[in-house]
Protein backbone atom coordinates (compact mmCIF):
# COMPACT_ATOMS: atom_id res chain seq x y z
CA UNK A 1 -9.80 85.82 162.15
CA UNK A 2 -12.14 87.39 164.26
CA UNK A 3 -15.47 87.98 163.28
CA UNK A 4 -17.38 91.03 161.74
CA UNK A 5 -18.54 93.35 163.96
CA UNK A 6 -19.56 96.37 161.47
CA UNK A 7 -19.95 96.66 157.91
CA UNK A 8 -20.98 98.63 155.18
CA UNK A 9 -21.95 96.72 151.41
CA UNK A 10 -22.65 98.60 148.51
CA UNK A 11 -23.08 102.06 149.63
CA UNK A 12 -23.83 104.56 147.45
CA UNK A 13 -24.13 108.31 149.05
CA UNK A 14 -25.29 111.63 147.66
CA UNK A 15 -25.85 115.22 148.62
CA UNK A 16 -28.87 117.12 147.48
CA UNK A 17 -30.20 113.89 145.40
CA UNK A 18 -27.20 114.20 142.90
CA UNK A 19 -23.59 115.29 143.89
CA UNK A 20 -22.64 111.85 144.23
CA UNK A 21 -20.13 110.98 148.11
CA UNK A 22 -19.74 107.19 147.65
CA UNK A 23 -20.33 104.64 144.74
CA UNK A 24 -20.90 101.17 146.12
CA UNK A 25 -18.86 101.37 148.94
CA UNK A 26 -17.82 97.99 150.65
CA UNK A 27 -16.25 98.38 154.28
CA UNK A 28 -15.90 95.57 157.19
CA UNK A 29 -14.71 96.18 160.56
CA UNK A 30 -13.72 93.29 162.53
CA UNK A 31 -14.67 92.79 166.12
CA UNK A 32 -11.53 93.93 168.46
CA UNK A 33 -9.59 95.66 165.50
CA UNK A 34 -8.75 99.09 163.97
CA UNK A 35 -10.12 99.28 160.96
CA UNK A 36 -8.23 102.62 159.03
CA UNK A 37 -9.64 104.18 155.96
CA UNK A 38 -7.44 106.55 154.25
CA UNK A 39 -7.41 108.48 151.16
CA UNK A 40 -6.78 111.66 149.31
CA UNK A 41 -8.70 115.02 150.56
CA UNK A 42 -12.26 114.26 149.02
CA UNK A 43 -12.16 110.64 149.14
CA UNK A 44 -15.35 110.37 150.82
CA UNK A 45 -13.77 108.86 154.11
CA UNK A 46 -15.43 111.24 156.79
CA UNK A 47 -19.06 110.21 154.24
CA UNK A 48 -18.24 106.43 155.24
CA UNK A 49 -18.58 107.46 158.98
CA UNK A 50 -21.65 109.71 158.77
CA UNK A 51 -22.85 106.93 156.27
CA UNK A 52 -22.31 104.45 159.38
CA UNK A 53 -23.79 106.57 162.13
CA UNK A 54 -27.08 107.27 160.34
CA UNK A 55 -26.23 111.13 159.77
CA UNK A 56 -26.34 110.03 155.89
CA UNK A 57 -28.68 107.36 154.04
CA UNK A 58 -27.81 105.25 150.83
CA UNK A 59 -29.43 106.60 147.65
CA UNK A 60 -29.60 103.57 146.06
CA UNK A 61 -29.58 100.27 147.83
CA UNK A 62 -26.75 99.19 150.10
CA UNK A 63 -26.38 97.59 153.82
CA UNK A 64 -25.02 98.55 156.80
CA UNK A 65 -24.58 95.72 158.94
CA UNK A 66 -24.27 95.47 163.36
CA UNK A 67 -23.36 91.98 164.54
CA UNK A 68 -25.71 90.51 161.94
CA UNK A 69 -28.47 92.84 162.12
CA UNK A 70 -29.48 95.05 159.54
CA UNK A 71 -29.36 99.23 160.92
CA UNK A 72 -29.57 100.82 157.75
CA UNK A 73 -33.18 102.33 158.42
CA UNK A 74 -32.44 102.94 162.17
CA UNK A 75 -31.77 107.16 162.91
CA UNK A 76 -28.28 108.16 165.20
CA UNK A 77 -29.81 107.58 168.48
CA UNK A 78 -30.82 104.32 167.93
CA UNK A 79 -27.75 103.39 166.37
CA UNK A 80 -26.46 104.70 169.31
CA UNK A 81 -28.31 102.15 171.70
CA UNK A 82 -26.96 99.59 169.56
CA UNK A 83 -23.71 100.41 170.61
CA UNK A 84 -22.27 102.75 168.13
CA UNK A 85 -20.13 106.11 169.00
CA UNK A 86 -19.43 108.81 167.18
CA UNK A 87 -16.40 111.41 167.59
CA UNK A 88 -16.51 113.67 164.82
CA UNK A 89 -13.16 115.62 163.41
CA UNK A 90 -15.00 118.97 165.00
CA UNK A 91 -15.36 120.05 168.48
CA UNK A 92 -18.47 118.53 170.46
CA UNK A 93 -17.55 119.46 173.82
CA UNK A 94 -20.19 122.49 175.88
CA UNK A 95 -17.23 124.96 176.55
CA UNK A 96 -19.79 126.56 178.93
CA UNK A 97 -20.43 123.51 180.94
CA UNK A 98 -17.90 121.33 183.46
CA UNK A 99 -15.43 118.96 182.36
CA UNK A 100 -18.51 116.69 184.53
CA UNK A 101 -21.13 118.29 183.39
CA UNK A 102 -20.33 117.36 179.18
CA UNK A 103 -19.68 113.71 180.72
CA UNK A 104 -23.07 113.90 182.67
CA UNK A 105 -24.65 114.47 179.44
CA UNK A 106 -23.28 111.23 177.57
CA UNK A 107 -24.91 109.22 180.71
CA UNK A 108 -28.22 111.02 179.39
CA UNK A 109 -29.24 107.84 178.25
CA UNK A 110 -29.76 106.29 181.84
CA UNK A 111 -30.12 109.36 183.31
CA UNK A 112 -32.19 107.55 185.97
CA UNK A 113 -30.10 105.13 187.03
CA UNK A 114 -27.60 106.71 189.84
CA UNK A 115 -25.17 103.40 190.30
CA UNK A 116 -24.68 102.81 186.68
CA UNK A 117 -24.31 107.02 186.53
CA UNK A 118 -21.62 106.54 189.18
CA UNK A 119 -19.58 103.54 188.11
CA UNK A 120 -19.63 105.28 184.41
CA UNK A 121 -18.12 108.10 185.43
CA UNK A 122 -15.50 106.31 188.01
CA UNK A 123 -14.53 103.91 184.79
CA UNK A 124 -13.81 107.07 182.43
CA UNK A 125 -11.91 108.82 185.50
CA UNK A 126 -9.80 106.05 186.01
CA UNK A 127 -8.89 105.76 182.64
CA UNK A 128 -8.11 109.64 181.88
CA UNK A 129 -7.18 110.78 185.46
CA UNK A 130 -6.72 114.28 184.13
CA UNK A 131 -10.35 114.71 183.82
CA UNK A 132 -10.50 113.96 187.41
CA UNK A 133 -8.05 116.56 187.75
CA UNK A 134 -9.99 118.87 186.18
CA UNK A 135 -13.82 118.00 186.43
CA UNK A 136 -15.01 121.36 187.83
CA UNK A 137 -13.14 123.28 185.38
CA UNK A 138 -15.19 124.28 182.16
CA UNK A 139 -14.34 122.46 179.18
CA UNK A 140 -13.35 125.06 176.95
CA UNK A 141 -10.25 125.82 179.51
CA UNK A 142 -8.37 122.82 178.64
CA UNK A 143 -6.36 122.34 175.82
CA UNK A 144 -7.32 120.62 172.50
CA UNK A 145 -5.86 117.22 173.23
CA UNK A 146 -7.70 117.36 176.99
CA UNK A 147 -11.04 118.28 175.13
CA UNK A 148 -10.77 115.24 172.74
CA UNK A 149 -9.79 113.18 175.75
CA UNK A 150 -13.01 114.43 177.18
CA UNK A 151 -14.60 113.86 173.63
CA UNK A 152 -13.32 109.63 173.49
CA UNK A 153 -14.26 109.81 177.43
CA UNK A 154 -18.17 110.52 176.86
CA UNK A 155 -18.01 108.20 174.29
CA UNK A 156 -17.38 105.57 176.07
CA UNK A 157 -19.57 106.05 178.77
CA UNK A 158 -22.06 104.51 177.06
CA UNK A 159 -19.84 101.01 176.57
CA UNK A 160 -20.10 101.36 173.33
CA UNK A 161 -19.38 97.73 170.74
CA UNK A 162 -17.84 100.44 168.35
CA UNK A 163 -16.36 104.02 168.28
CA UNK A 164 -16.40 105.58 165.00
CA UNK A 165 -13.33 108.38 165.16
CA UNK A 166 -12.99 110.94 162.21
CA UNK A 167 -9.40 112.34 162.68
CA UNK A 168 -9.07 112.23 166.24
CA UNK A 169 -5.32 114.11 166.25
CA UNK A 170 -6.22 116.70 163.79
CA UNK A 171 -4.62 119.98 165.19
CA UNK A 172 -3.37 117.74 168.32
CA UNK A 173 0.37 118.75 169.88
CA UNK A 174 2.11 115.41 168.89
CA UNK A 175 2.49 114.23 172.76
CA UNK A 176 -1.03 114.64 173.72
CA UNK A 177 -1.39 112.56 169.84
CA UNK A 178 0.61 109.68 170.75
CA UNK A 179 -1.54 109.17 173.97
CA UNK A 180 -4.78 109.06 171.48
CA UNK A 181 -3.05 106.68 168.86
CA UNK A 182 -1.79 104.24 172.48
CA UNK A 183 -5.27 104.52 173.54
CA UNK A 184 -7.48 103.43 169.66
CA UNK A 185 -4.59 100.08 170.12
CA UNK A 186 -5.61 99.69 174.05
CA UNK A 187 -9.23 99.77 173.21
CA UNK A 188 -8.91 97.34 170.10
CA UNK A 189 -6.91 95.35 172.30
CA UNK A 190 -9.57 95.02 174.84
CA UNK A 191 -12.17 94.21 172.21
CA UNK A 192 -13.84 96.84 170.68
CA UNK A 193 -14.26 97.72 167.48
CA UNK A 194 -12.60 100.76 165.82
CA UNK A 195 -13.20 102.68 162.50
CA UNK A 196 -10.45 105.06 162.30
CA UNK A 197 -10.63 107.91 159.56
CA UNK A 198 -6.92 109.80 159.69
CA UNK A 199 -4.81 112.06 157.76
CA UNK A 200 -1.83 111.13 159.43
CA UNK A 201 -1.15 107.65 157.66
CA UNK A 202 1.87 106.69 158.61
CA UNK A 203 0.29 106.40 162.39
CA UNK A 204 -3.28 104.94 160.95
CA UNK A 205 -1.64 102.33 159.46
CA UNK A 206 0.64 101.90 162.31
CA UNK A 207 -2.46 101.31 164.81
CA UNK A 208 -4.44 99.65 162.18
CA UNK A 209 -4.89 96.04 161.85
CA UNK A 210 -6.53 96.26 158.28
CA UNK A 211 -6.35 99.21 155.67
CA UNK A 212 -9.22 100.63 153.14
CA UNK A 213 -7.82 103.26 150.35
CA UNK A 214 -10.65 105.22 148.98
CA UNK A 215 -10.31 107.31 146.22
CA UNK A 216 -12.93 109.44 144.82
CA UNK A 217 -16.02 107.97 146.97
CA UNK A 218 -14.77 104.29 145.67
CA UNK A 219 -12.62 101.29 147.21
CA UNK A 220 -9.54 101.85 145.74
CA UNK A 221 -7.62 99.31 147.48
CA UNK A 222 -7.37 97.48 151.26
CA UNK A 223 -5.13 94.91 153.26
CA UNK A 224 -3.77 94.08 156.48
CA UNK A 225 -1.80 97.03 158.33
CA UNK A 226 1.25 94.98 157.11
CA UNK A 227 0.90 94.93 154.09
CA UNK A 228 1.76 98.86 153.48
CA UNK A 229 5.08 98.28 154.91
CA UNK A 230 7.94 97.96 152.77
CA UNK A 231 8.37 97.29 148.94
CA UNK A 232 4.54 96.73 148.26
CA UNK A 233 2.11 97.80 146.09
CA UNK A 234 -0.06 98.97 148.20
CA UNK A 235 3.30 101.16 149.87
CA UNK A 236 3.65 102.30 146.32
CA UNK A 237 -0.31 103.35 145.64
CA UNK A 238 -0.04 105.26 148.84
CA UNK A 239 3.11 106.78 147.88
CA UNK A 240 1.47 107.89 144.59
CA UNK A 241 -0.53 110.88 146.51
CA UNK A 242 1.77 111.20 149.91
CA UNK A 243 4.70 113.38 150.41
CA UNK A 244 7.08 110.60 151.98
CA UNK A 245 7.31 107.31 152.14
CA UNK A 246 5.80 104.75 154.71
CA UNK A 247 8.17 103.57 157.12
């Protein structure tokens, strides 16, 4: 099995000092795998990414884990250097500024360095040609699914060893959704790491090679994508707060 790229070990995560998120939390991401957390509205699942980009600290003890090296104490940014991405469920795209001009700010980082600048940018174009299309137009004229493509693009400008991605198809058209779900398997596929939080289970588990329930800011259950197929119990604990069944 391949190795751990990210994890998470007895997280514990509150608001305000007392409205308890997460109670000992335990997550692992593998290197070169979707990892999909799902769960009931509440859960905590969008906490376990914040928890994992730095936006939130444990309140009582707890690990969060990069290829061996402890980043609990490092801030976003630094995280960031590490090799960590974060697309959040909301927009983050300048609607004022050029399809370009939002990626020129995710090469921020090496600002300075004009080649790298270049070959970033010709990498994400090739990969999502209808940015090219449309890289003088100002982000906020393209559709929802073209600003989350822009959203994953700037991401990955930054070559990233992980992409965190809290509901990336929320309020999607389902073509421009199916593109997202074939890309999360293409990138996995090529080796990075995903953490995938979705509403949409059926396709999280679909594109997932390993499944965390949470339930009320606690592991609730977890298993290969597989393993929710069929006449499981794991299918069945799903079913238990989903309108239909898992295909």
């Amino acid at each position: 099995m391949n190795p751990i790229r990210m994890a998470m070990s007895n997280i514990t995560v509150a608001y305000h000092g007392d409205i308890t998120i997460l109670k000992d939390v335990d997550i692992q991401a593998r290197r070169g795998e979707v990892t999909g957390i799902i769960g009931p509205n509440g859960a905590g699942k969008s906490t376990v990414l914040k928890s994992l980009f730095g936006f939130l600290r444990p309140h009582k003890g707890g690990v969060i884990m990069l290829d061996n090296q402890d980043i609990t104490q490092l801030q976003p940014h630094q995280r960031a250097r590490h090799g960590v991405a974060f697309v959040p469920q909301n927009r983050s795209v300048f609607g004022d500024l050029s399809v370009e001009d939002n990626l020129l700010l995710g090469c921020w980082p090496f600002k300075s360095d004009k080649l790298r600048i270049a070959s970033a940018l010709e990498q994400v174009y090739a990969r999502f040609p209808i940015l090219r299309e449309k890289r003088k137009d100002m982000a906020s004229s393209m559709s929802g699914g073209q600003q989350r493509f822009l959203e994953l693009a700037r991401a990955l400008l930054l070559d990233p060893k992980v992409i965190l991605l809290d509901e990336p198809t929320a309020m999607i058209a389902p073509k421009l959704s199916k593109e997202i779900y074939r890309l999360i398997r293409q990138l996995a596929d090529e080796g990075m790491t995903i953490i995938l939080v979705d509403q949409n289970v059926r396709q999280c588990i679909n594109v997932s090679d390993h499944v965390y329930i949470l339930e009320l800011g606690r592991n609730k259950a977890e298993g290969r994508g597989e393993e929710f197929h069929g006449a499981t119990a794991l299918q069945e604990m799903v079913a238990t707060w989903m309108d239909y069944k898992i295909d």
